[in-house]
N, C-alpha and C. Protein backbone atom coordinates (compact mmCIF):
# COMPACT_ATOMS: atom_id res chain seq x y z
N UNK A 1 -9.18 20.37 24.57
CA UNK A 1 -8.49 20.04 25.80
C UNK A 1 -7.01 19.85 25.46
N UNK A 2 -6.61 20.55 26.01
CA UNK A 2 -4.47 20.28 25.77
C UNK A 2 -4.02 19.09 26.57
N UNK A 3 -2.90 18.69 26.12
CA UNK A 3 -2.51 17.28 26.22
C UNK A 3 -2.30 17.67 27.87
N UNK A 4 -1.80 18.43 28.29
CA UNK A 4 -1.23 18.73 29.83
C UNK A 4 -2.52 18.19 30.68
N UNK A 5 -3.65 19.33 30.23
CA UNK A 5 -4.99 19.22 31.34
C UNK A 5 -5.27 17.63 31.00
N UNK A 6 -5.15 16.95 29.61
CA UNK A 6 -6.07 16.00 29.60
C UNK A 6 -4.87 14.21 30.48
N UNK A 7 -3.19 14.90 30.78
CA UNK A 7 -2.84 14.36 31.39
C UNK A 7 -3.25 14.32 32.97
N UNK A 8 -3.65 15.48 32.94
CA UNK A 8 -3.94 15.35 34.37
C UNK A 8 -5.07 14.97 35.24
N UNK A 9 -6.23 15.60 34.11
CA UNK A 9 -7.35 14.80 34.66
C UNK A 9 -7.38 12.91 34.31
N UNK A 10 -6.63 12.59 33.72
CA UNK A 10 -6.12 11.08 33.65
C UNK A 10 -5.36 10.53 34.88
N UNK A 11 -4.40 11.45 35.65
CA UNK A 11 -3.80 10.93 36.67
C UNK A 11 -4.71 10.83 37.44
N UNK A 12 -5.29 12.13 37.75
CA UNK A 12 -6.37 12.07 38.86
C UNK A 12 -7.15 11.14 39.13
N UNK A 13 -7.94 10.53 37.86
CA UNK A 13 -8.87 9.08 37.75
C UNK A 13 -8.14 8.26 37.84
N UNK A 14 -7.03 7.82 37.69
CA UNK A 14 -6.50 6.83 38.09
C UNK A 14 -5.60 6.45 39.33
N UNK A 15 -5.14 7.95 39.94
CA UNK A 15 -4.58 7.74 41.70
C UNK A 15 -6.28 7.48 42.31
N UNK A 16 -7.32 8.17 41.66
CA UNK A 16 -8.77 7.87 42.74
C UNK A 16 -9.18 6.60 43.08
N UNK A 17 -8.59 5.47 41.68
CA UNK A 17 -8.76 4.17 42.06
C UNK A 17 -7.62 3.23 43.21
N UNK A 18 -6.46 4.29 43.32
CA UNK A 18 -6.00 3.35 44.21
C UNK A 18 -6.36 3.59 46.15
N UNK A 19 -7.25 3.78 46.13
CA UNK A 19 -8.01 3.94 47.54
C UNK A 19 -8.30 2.77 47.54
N UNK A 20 -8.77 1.82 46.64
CA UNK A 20 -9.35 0.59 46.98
C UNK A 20 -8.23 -0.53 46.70
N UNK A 21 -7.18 0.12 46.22
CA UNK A 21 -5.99 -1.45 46.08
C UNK A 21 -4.86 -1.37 47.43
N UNK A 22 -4.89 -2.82 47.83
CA UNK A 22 -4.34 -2.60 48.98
C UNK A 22 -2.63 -1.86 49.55
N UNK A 23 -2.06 -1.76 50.35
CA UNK A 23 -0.86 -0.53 50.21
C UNK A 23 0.40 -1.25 49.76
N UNK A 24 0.83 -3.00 49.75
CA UNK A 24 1.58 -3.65 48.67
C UNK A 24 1.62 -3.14 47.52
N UNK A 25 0.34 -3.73 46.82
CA UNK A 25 -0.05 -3.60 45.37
C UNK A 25 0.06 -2.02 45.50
N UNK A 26 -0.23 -0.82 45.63
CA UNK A 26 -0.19 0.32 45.33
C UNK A 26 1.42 1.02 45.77
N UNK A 27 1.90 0.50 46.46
CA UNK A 27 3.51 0.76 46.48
C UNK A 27 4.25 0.09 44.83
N UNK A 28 3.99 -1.26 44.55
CA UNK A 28 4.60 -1.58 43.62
C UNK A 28 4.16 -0.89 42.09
N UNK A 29 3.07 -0.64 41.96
CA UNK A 29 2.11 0.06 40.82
C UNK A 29 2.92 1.75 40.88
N UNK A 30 2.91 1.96 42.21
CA UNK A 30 3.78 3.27 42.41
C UNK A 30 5.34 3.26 41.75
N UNK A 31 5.91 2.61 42.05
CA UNK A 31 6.97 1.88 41.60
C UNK A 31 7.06 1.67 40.07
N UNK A 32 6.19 1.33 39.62
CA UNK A 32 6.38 0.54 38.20
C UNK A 32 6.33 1.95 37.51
N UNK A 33 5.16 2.74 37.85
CA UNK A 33 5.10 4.04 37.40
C UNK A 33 6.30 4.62 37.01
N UNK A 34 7.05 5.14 38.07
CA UNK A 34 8.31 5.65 38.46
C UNK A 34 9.14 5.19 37.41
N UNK A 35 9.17 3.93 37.29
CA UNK A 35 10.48 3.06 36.22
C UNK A 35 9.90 3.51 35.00
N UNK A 36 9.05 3.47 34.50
CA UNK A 36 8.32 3.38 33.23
C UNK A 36 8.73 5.21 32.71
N UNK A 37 8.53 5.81 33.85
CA UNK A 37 8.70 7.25 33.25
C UNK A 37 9.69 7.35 33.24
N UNK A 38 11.29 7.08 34.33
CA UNK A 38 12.24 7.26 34.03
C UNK A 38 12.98 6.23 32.87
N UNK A 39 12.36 4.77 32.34
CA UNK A 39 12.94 4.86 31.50
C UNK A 39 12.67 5.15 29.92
N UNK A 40 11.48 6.09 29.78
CA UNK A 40 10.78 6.18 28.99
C UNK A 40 11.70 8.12 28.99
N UNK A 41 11.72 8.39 30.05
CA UNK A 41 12.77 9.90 29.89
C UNK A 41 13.66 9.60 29.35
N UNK A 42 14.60 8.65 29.44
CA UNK A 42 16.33 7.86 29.13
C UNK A 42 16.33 7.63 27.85
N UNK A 43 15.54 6.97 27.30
CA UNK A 43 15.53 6.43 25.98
C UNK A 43 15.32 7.82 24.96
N UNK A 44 16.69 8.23 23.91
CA UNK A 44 16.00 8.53 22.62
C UNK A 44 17.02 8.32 21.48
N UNK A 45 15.82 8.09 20.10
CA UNK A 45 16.34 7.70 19.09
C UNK A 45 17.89 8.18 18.33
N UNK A 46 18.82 7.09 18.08
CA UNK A 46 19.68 7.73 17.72
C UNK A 46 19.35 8.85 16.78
N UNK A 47 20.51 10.00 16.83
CA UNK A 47 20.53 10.96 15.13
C UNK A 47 20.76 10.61 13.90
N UNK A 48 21.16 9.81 14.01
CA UNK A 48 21.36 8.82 12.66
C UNK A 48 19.87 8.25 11.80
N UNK A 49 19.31 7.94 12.66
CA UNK A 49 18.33 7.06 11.96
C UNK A 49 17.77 7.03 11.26
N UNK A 50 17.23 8.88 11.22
CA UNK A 50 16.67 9.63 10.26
C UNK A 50 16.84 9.94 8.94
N UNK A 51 18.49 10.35 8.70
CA UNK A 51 19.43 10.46 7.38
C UNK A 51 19.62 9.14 6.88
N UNK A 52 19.74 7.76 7.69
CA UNK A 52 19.95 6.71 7.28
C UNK A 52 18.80 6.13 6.92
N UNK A 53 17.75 6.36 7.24
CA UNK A 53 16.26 6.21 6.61
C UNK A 53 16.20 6.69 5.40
N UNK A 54 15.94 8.01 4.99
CA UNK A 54 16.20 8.75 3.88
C UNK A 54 17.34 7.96 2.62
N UNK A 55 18.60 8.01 3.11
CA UNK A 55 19.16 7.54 1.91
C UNK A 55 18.86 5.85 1.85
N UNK A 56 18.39 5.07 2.49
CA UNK A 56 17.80 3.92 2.46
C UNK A 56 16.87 4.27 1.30
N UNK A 57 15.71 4.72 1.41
CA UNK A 57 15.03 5.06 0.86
C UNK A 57 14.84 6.07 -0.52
N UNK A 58 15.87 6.55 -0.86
CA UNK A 58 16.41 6.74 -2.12
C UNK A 58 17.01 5.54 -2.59
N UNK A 59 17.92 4.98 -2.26
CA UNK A 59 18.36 4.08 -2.78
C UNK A 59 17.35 3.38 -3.16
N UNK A 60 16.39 2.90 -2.79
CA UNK A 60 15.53 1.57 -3.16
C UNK A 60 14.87 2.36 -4.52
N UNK A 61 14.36 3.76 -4.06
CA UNK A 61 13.83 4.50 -5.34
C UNK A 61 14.63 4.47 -6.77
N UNK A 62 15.95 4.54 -6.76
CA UNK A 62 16.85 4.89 -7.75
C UNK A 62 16.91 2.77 -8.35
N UNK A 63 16.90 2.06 -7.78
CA UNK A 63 17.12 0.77 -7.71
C UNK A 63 15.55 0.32 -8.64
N UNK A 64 14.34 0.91 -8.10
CA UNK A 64 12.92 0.55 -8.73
C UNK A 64 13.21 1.31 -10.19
N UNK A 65 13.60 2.34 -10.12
CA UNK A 65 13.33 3.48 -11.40
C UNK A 65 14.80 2.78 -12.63
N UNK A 66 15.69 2.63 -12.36
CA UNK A 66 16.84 1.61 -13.45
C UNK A 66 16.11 0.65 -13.39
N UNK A 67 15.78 -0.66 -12.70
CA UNK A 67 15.56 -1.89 -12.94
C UNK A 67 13.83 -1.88 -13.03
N UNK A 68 13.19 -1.03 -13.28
CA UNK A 68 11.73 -0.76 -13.69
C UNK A 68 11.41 -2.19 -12.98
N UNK A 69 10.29 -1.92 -12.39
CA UNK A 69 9.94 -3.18 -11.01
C UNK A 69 8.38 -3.76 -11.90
N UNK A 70 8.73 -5.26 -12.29
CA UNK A 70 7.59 -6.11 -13.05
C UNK A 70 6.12 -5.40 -13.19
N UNK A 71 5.46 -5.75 -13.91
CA UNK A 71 4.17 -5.07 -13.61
C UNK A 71 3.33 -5.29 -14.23
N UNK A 72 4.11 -3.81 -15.61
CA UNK A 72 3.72 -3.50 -16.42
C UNK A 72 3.94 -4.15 -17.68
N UNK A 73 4.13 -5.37 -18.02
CA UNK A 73 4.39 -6.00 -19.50
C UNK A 73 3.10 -6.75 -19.76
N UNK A 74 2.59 -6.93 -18.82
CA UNK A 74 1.00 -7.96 -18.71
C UNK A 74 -0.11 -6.93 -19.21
N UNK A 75 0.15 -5.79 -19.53
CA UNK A 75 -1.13 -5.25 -19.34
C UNK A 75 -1.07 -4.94 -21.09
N UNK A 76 -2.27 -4.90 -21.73
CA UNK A 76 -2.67 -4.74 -22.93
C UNK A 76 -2.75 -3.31 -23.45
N UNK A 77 -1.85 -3.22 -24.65
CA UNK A 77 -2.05 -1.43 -25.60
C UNK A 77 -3.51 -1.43 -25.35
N UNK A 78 -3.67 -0.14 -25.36
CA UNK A 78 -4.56 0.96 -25.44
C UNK A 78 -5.62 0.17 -26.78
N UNK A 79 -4.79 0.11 -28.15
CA UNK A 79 -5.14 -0.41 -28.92
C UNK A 79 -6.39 -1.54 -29.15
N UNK A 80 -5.49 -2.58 -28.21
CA UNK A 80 -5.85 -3.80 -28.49
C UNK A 80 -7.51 -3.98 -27.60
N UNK A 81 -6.73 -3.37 -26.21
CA UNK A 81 -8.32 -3.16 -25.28
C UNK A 81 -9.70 -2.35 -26.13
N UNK A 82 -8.94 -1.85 -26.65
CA UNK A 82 -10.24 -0.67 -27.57
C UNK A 82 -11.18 -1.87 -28.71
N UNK A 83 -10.11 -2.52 -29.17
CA UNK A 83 -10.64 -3.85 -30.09
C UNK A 83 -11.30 -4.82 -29.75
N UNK A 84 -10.95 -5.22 -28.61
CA UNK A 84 -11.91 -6.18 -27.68
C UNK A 84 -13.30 -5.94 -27.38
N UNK A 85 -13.45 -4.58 -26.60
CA UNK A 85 -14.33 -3.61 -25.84
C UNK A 85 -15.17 -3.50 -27.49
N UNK A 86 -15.11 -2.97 -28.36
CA UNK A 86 -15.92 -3.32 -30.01
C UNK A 86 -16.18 -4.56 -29.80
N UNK A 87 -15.63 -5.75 -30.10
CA UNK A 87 -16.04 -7.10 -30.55
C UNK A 87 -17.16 -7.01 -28.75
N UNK A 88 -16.70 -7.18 -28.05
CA UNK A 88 -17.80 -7.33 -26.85
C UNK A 88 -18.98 -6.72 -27.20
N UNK A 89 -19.07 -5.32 -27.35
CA UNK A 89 -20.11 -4.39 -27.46
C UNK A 89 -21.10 -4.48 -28.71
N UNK A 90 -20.00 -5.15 -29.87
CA UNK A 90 -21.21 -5.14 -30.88
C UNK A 90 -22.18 -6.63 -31.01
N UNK A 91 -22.93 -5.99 -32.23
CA UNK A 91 -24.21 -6.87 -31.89
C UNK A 91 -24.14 -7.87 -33.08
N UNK A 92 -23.05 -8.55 -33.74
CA UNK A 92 -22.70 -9.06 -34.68
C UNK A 92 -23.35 -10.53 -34.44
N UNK A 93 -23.69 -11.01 -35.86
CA UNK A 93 -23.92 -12.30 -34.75
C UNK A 93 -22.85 -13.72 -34.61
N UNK A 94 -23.24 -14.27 -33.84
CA UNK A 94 -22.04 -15.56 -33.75
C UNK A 94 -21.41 -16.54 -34.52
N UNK A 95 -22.60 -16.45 -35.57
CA UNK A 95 -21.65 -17.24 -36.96
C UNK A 95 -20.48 -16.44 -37.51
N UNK A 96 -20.67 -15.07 -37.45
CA UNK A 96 -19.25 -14.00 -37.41
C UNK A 96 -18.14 -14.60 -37.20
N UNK A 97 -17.76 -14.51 -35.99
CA UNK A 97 -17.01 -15.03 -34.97
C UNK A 97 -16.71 -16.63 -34.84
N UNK A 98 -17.39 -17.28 -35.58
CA UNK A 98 -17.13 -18.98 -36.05
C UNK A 98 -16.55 -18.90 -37.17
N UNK A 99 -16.76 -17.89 -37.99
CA UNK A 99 -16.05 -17.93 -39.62
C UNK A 99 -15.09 -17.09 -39.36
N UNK A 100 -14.52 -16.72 -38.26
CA UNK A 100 -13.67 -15.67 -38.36
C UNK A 100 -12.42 -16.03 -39.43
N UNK A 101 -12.04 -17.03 -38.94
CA UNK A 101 -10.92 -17.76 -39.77
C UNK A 101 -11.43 -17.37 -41.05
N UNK A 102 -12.07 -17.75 -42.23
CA UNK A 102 -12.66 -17.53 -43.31
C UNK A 102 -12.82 -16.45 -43.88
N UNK A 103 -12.98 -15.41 -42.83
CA UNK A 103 -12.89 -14.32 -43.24
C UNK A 103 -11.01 -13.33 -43.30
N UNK A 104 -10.78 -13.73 -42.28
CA UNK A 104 -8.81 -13.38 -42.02
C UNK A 104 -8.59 -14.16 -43.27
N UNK A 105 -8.62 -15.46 -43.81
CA UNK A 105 -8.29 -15.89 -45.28
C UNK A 105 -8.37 -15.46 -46.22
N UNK A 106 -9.61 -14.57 -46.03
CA UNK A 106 -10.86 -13.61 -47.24
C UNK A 106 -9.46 -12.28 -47.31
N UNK A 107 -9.27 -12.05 -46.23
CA UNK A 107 -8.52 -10.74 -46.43
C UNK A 107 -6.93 -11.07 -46.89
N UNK A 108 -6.55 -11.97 -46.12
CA UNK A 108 -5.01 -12.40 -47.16
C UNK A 108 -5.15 -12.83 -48.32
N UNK A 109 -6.03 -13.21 -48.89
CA UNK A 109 -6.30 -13.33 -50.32
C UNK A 109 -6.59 -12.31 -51.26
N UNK A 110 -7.22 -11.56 -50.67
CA UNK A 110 -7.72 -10.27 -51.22
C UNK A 110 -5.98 -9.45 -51.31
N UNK A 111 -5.46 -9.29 -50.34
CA UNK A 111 -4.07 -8.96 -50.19
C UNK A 111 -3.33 -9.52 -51.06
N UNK A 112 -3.30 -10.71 -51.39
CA UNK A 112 -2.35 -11.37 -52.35
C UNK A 112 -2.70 -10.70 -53.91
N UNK A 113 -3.86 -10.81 -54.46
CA UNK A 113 -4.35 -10.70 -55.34
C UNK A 113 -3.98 -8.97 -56.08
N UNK A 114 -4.58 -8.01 -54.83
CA UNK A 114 -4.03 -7.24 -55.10
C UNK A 114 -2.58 -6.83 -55.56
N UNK A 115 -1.80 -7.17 -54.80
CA UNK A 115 -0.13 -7.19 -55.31
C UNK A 115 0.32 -8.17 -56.43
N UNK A 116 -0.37 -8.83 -56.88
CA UNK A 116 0.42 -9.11 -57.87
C UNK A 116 -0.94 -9.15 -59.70
């Protein structure tokens, strides 16, 4: 249905209801009509608004991309998530993970020893 026919079968249903509103109320409704279209013809957007939208909107882009906009410093290397996602997944058991300390000691010692 094109916007034309589907305006019109819309007018039609809606002048059919004013048979029952009395000829005040349907003079002023007539009326309001009238204003509404002519000032709805009157009104249009400046030419401006459009180009001034646009470089608005670069600007803020060029402003995010130099001053890189917060975000991203919270989030964890690739690395480290991969290390976690292991310790989660494996099936080690929990005295592991209580001696951890003991063991990080085990390895700087081992480190020391070696070098000298």
């Amino acid at each position: 249905m094109t916007d034309e026919r589907f305006r019109q079968r819309l007018r039609e249903h809606l002048d059919a209801g004013l048979g029952d509103v009395p000829a005040d109320v349907a003079r002023r409704l007539q009326r309001a009509r009238i204003d509404a279209l002519a000032a709805g013809a009157r009104w249009h957007p400046p030419a401006w608004w459009k180009p001034a939208g646009a470089l608005v909107l670069a600007g803020l882009l060029v402003v995010a991309v130099i001053f890189r906009l917060p975000g991203g410093e919270g989030r964890l290397p690739a690395t480290a998530m991969d290390a976690d996602l292991e310790l989660i997944a494996a099936d080690d058991s929990l005295q592991f993970y209580e001696e951890l300390d003991f063991y990080q000691w085990l390895l700087t010692e081992d480190g020391a020893s070696d070098a000298g």
